[in-house]
C-alpha atoms as a PDB file:
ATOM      1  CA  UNK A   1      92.999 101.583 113.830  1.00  0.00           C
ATOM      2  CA  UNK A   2      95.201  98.253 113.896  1.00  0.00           C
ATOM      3  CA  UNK A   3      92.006  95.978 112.924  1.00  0.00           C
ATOM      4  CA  UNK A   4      91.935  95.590 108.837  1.00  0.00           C
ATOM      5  CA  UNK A   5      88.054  95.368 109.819  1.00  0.00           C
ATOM      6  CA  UNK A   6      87.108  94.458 106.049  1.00  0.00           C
ATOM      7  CA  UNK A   7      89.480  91.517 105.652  1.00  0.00           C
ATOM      8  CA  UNK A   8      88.080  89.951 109.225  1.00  0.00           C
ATOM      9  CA  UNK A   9      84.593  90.331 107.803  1.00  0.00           C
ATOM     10  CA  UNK A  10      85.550  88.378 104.806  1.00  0.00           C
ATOM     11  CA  UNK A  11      87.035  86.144 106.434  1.00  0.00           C
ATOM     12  CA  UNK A  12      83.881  85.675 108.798  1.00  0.00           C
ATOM     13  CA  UNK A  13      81.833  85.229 105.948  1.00  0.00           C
ATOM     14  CA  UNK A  14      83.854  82.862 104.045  1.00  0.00           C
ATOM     15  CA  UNK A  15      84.529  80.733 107.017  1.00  0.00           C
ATOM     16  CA  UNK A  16      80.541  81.036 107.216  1.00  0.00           C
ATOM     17  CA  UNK A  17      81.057  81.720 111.132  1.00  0.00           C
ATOM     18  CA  UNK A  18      78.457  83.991 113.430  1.00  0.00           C
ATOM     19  CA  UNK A  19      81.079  85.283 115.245  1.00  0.00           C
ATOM     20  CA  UNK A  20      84.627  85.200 116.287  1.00  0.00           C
ATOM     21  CA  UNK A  21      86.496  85.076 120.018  1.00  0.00           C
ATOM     22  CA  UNK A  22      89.861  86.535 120.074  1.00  0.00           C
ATOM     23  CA  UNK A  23      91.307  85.101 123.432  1.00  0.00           C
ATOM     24  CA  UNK A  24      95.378  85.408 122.874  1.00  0.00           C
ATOM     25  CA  UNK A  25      96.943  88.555 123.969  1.00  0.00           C
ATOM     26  CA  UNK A  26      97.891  90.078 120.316  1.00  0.00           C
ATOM     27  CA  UNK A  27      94.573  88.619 118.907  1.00  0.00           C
ATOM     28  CA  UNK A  28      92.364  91.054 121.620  1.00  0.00           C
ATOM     29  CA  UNK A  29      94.657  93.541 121.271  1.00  0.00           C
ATOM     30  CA  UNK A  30      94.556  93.781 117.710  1.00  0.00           C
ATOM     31  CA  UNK A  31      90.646  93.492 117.639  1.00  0.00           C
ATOM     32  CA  UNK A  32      90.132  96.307 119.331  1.00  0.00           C
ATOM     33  CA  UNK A  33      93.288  98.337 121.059  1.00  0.00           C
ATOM     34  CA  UNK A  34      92.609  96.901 124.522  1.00  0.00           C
ATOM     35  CA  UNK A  35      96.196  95.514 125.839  1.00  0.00           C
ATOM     36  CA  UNK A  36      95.676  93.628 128.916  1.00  0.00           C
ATOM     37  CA  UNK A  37      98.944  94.222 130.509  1.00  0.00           C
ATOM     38  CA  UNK A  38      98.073  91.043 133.147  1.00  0.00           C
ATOM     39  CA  UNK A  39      97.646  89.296 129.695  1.00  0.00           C
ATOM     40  CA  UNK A  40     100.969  90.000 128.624  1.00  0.00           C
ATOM     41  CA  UNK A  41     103.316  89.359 130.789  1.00  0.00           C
ATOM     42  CA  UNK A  42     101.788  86.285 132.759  1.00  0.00           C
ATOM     43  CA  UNK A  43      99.765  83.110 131.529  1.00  0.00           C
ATOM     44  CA  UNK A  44      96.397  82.459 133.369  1.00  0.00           C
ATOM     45  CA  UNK A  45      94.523  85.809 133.015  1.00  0.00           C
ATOM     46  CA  UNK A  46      91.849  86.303 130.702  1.00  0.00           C
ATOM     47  CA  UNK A  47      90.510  88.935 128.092  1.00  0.00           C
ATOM     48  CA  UNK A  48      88.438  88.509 124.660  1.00  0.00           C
ATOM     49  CA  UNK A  49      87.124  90.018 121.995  1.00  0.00           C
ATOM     50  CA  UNK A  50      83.876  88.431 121.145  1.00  0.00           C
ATOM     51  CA  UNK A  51      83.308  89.774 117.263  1.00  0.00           C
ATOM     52  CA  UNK A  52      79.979  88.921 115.517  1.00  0.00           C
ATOM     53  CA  UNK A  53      79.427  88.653 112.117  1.00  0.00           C
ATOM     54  CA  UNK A  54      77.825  91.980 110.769  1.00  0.00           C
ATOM     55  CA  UNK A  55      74.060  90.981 111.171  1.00  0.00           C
ATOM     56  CA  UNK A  56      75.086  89.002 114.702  1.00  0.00           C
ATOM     57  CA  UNK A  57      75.021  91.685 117.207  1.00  0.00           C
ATOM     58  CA  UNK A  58      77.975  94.569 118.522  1.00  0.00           C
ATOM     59  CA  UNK A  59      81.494  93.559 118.888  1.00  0.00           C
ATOM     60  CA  UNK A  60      82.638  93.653 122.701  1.00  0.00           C
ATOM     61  CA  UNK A  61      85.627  93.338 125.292  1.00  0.00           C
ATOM     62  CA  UNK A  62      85.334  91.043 127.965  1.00  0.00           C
ATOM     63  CA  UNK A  63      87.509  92.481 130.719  1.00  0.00           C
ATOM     64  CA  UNK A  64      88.193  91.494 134.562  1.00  0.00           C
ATOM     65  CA  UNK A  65      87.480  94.049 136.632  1.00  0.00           C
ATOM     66  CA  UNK A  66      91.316  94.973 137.489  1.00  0.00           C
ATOM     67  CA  UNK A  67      91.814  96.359 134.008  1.00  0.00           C
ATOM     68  CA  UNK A  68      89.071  98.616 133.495  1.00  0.00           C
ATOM     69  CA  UNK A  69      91.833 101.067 133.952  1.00  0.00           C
ATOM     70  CA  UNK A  70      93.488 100.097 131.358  1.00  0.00           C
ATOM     71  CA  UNK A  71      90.291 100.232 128.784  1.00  0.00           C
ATOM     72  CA  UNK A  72      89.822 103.663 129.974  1.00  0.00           C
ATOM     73  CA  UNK A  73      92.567 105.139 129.673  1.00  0.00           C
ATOM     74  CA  UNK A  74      93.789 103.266 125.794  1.00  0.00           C
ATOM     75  CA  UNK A  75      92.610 104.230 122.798  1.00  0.00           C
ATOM     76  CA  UNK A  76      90.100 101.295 122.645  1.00  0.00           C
ATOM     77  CA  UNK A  77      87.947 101.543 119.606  1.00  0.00           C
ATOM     78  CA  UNK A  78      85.238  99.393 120.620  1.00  0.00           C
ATOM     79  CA  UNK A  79      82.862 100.736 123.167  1.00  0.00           C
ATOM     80  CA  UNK A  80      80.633  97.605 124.480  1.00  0.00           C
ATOM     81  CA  UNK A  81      82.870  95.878 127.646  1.00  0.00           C
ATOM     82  CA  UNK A  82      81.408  93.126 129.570  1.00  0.00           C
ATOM     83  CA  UNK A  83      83.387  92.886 133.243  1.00  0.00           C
ATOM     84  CA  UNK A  84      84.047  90.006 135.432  1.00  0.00           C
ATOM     85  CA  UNK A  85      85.522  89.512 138.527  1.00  0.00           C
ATOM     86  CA  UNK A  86      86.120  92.119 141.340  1.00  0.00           C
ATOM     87  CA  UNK A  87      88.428  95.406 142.234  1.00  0.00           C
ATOM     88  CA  UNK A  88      87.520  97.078 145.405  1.00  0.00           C
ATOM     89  CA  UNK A  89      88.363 100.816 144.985  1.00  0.00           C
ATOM     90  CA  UNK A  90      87.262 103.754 146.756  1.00  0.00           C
ATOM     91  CA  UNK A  91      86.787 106.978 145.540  1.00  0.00           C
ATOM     92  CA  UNK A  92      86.885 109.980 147.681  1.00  0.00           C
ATOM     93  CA  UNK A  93      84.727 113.288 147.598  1.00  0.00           C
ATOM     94  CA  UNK A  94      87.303 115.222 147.069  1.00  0.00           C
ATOM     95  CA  UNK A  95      89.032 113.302 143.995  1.00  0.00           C
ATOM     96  CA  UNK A  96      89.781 115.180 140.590  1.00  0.00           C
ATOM     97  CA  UNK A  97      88.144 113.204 137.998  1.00  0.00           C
ATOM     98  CA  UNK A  98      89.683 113.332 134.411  1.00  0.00           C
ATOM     99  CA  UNK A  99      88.439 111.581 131.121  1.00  0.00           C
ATOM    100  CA  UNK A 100      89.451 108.291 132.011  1.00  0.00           C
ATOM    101  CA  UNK A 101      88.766 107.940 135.758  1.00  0.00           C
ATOM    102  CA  UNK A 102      85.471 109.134 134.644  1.00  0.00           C
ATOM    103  CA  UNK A 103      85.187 106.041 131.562  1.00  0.00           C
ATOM    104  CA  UNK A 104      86.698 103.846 134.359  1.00  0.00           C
ATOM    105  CA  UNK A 105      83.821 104.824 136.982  1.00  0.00           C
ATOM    106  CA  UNK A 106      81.449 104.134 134.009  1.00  0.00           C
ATOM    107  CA  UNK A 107      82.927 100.907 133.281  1.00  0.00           C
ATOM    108  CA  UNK A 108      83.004  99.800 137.218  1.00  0.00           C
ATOM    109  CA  UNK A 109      79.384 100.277 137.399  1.00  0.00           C
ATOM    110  CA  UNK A 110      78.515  97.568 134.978  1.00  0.00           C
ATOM    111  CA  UNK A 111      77.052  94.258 135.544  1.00  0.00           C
ATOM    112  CA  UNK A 112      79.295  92.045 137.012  1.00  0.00           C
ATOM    113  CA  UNK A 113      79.875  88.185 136.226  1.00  0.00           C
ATOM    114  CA  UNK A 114      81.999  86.100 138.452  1.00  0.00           C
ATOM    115  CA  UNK A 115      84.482  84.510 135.868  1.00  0.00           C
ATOM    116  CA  UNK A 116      85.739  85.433 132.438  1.00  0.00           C
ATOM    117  CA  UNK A 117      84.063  81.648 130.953  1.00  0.00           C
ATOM    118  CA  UNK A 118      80.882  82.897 133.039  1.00  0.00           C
ATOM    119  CA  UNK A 119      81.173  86.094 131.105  1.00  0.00           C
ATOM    120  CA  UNK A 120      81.782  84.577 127.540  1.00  0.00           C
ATOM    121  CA  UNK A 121      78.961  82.237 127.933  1.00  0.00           C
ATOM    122  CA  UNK A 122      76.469  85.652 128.911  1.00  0.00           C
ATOM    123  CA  UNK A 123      77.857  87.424 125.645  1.00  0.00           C
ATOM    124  CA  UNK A 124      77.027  84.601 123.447  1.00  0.00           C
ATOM    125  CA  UNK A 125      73.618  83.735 125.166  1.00  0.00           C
ATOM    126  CA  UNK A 126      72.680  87.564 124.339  1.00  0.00           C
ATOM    127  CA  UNK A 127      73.785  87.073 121.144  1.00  0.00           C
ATOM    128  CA  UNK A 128      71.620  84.015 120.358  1.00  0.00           C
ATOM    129  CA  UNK A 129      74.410  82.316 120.000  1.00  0.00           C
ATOM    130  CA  UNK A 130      73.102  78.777 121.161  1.00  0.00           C
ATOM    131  CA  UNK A 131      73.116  76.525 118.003  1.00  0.00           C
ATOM    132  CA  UNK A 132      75.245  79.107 115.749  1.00  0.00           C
ATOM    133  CA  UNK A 133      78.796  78.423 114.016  1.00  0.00           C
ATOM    134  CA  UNK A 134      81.916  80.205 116.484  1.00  0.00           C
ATOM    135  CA  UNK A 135      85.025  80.724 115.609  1.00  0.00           C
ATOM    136  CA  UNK A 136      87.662  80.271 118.854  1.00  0.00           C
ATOM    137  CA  UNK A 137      91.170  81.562 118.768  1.00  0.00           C
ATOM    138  CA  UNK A 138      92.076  78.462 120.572  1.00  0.00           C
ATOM    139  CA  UNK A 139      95.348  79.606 121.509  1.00  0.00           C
ATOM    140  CA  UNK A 140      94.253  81.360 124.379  1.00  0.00           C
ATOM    141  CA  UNK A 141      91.950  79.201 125.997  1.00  0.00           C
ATOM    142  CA  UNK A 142      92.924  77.753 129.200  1.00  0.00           C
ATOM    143  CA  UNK A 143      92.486  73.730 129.280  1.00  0.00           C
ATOM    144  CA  UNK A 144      88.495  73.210 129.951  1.00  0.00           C
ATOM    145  CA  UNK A 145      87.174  76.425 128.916  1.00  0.00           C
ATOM    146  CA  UNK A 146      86.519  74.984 125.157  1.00  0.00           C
ATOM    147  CA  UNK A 147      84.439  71.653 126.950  1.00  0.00           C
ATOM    148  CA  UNK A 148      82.815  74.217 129.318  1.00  0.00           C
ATOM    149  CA  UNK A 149      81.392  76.124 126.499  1.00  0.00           C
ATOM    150  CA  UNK A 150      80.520  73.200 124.925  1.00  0.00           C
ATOM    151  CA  UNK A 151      78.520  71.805 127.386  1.00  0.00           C
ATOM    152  CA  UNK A 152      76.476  74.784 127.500  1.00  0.00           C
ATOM    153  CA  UNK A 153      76.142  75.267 123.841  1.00  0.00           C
ATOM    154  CA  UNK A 154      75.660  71.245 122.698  1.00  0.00           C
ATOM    155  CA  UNK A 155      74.189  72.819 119.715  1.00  0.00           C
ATOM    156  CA  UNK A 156      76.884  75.117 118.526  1.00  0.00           C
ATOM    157  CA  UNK A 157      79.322  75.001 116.082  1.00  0.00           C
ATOM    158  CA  UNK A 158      82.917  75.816 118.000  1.00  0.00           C
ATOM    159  CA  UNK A 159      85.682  75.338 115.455  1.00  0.00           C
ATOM    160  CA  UNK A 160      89.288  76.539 115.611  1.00  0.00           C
ATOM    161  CA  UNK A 161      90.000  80.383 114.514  1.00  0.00           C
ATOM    162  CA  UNK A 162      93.718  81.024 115.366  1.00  0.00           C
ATOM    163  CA  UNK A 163      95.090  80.495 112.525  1.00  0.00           C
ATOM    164  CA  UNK A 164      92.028  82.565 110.452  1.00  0.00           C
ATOM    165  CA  UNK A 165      92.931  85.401 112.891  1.00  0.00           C
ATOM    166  CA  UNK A 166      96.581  84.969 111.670  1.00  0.00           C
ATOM    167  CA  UNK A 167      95.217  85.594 108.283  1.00  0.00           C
ATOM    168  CA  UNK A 168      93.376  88.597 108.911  1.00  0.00           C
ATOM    169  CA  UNK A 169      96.761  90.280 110.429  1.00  0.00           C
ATOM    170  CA  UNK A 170      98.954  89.171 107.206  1.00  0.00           C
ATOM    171  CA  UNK A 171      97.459  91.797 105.272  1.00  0.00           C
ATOM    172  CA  UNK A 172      98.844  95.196 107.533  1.00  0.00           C
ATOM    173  CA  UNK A 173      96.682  98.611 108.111  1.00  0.00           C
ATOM    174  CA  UNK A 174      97.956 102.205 107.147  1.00  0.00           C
ATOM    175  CA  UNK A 175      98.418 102.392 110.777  1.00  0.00           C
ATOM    176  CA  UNK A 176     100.323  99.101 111.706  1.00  0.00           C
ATOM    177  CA  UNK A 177     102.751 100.348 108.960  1.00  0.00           C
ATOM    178  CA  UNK A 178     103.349 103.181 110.308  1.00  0.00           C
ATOM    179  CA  UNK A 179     104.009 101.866 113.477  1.00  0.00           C
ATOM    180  CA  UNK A 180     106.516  98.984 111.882  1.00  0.00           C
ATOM    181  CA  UNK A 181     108.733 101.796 110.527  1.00  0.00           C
ATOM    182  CA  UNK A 182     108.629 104.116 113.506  1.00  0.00           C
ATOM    183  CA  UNK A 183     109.724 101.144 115.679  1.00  0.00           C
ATOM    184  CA  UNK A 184     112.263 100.148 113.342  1.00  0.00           C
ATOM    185  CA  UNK A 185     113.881 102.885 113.040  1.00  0.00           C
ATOM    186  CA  UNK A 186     113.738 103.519 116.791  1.00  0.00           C
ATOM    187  CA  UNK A 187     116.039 100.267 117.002  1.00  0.00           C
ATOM    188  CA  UNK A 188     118.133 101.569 114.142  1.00  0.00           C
ATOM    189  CA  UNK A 189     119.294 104.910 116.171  1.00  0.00           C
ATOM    190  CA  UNK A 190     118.956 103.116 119.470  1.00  0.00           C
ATOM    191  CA  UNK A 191     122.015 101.027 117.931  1.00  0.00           C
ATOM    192  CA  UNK A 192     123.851 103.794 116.632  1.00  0.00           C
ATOM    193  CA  UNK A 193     123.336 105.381 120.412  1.00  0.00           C
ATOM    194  CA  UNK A 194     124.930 102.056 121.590  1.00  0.00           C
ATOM    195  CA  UNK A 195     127.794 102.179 119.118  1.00  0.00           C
ATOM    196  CA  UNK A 196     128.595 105.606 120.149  1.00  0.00           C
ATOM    197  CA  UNK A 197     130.277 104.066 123.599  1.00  0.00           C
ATOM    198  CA  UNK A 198     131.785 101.187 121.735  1.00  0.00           C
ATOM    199  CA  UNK A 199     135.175 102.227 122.561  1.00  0.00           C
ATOM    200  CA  UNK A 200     138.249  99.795 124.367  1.00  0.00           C
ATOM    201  CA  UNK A 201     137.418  98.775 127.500  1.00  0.00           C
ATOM    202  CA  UNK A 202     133.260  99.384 127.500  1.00  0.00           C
ATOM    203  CA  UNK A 203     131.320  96.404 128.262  1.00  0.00           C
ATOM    204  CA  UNK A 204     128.732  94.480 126.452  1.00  0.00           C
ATOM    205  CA  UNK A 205     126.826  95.774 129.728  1.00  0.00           C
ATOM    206  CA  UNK A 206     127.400  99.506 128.888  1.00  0.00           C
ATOM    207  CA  UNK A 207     126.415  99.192 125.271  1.00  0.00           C
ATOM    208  CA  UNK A 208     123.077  97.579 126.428  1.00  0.00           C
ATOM    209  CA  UNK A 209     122.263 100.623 128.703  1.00  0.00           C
ATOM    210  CA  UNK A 210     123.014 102.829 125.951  1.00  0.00           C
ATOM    211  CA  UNK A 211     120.959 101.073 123.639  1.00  0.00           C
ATOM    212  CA  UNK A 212     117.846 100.481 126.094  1.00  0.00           C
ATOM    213  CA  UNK A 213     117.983 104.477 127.578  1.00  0.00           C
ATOM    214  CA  UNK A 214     117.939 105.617 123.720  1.00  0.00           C
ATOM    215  CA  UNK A 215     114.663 103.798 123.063  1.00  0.00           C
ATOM    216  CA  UNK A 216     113.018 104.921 126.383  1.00  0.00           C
ATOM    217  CA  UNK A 217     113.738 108.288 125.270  1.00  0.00           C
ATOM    218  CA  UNK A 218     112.416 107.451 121.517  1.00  0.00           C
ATOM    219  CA  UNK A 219     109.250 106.609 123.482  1.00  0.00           C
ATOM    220  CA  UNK A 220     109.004 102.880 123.237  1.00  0.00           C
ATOM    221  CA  UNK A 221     110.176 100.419 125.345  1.00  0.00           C
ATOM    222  CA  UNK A 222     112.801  97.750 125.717  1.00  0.00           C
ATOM    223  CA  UNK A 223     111.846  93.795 124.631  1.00  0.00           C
ATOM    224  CA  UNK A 224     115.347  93.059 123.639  1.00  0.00           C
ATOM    225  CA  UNK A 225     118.920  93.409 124.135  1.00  0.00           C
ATOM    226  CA  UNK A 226     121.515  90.427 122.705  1.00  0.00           C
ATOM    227  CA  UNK A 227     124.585  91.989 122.262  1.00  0.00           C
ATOM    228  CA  UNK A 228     127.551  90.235 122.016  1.00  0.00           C
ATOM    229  CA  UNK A 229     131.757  90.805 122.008  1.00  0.00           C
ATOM    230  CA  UNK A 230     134.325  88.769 120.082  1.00  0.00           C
ATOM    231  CA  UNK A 231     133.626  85.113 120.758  1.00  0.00           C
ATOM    232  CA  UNK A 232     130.610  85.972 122.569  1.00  0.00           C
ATOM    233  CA  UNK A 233     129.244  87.228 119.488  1.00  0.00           C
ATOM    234  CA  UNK A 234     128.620  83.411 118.309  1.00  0.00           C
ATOM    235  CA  UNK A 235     126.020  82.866 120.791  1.00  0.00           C
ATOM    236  CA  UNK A 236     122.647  83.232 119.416  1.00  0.00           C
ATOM    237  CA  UNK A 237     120.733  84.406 122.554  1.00  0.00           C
ATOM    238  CA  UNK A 238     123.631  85.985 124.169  1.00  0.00           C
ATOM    239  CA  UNK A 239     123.110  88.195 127.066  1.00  0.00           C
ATOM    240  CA  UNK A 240     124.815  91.470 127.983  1.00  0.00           C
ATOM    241  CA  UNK A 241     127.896  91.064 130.173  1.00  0.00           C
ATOM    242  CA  UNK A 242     130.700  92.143 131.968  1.00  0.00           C
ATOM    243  CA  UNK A 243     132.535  91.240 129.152  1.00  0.00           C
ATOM    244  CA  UNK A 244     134.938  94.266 127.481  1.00  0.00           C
ATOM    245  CA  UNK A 245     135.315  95.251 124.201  1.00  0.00           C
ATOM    246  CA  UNK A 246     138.976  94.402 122.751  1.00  0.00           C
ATOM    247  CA  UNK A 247     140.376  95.979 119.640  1.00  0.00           C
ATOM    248  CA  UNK A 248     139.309  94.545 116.170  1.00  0.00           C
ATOM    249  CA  UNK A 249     136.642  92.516 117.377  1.00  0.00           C
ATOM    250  CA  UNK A 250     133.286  91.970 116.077  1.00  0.00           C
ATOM    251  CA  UNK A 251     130.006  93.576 117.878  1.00  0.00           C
ATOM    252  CA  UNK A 252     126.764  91.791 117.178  1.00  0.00           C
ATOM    253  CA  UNK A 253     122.946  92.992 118.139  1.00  0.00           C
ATOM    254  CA  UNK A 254     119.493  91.311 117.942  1.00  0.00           C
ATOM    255  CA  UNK A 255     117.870  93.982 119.323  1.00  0.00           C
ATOM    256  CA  UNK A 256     114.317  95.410 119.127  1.00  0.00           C
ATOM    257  CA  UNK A 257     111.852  97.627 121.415  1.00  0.00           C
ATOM    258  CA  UNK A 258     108.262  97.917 121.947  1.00  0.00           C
ATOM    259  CA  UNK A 259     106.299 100.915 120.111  1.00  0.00           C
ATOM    260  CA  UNK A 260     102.362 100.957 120.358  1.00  0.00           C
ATOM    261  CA  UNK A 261     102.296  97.581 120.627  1.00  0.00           C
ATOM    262  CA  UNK A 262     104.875  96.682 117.911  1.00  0.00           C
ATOM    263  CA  UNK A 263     107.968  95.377 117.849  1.00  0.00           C
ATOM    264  CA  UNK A 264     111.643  95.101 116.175  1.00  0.00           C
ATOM    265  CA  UNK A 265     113.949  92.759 115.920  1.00  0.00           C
ATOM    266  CA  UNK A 266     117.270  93.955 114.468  1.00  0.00           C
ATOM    267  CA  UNK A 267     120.061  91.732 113.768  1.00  0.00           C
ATOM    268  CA  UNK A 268     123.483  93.628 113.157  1.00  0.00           C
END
């Protein structure tokens, strides 16, 4: 598991918070292995983690319908999910169902709330929630969501928890270890696959492919691919060209890839 679930605790309890909202993509993944690939790659959709302290009631995703998939079929360790939104999908008679179509049938058949602030608001209402001290990665929060919540709960206590979130994660699992060095050294051979067609003549272009196919076939997945000839090599962001390698000059990477949710960033 990536949660260091006895460090957020303590960190609950010293903040003297009833519960905690993880609303930024790498906060709700790392709270409970949900990635929300809409969440990722796009600003506007919404996912959370609402996480009570221990006496406060059962940790729980809130999802939008079009990603129950995606809770399915991940290796999500918390079970309760709260859905909003709608998905329309038909299932036939005649349909094989595996493990996770039949989780994501499961999940489908839940109650169903019409927005994700509509759902937050039903998770902390459940969780008597009204007049109690929460903790809001406020990162993720679209603008009005925080005075929407507010208004409902005049009572409660909603203070700032981004940066207590980025506290928690400073202190890394067995298994986000793991995954640091595996993804590391994915970029490490990924460049040696690159260097490998570094010859007169091959462009920064061909070195890229070399270096992205590598770490496909190392399992992760490309995030990124500066690599630079001669001159070229100067520019900090620089993106793969047409440009070909001359004799004698220098080759630089920042280069990393994406393994279970980690990252490198290699600078050579």
């Amino acid at each position: 598991m990536l949660l260091n679930e006895v460090r957020l605790k303590q960190c609950i309890s010293a903040a003297r918070l009833d519960t905690v909202i993880a609303t930024t993509p790498e906060n709700v993944t790392y709270m409970s292995g949900f990635w929300a690939l809409p969440q990722w790659i796009r600003r506007g959709p919404q996912a959370y983690v609402v996480w009570p302290a221990p006496d406060k009631g059962t940790p729980e995703i809130i999802a939008s319908t079009s990603t129950l998939d995606l809770v399915a079929d991940q290796e999500v360790w918390v079970s309760k999910v709260r859905r909003y939104g709608d998905f329309h999908a038909n299932v036939g008679s005649s349909t094989t169902v595996d493990r996770a179509n039949e989780r994501h049938l499961q999940l489908r058949d839940l109650p169903r709330h019409g927005d994700a602030i509509e759902a937050l608001i039903a998770a902390l209402e459940e969780a008597r929630l009204g007049r109690g001290r929460i903790g809001i990665d406020e990162a993720g929060l679209p603008p009005g969501y925080q005075e929407t919540l507010r208004a409902h709960f005049p009572n409660a206590s909603f203070l700032p928890a981004t940066a207590l979130l980025r506290e928690v994660r400073a202190v890394k699992t067995a298994d986000e270890i793991e995954r640091l060095g595996q993804v590391a050294q994915i970029a490490e051979r990924s460049i040696q696959a690159a260097l490998a067609v570094a010859q007169e003549g091959a462009t920064e272009a061909d070195l890229a492919r070399a270096f992205h196919v590598r770490t496909v076939e190392e399992g992760a997945l490309p995030v990124l691919g500066c690599i630079g000839f001669g001159e070229r090599s100067a520019l900090m962001n620089v993106q793969p060209s047409d440009r070909r390698l001359r004799a004698g000059e220098i080759i630089r990477f920042d280069v990393g890839g994406r393994f279970r949710h980690y990252r490198a960033d290699i600078a050579r």
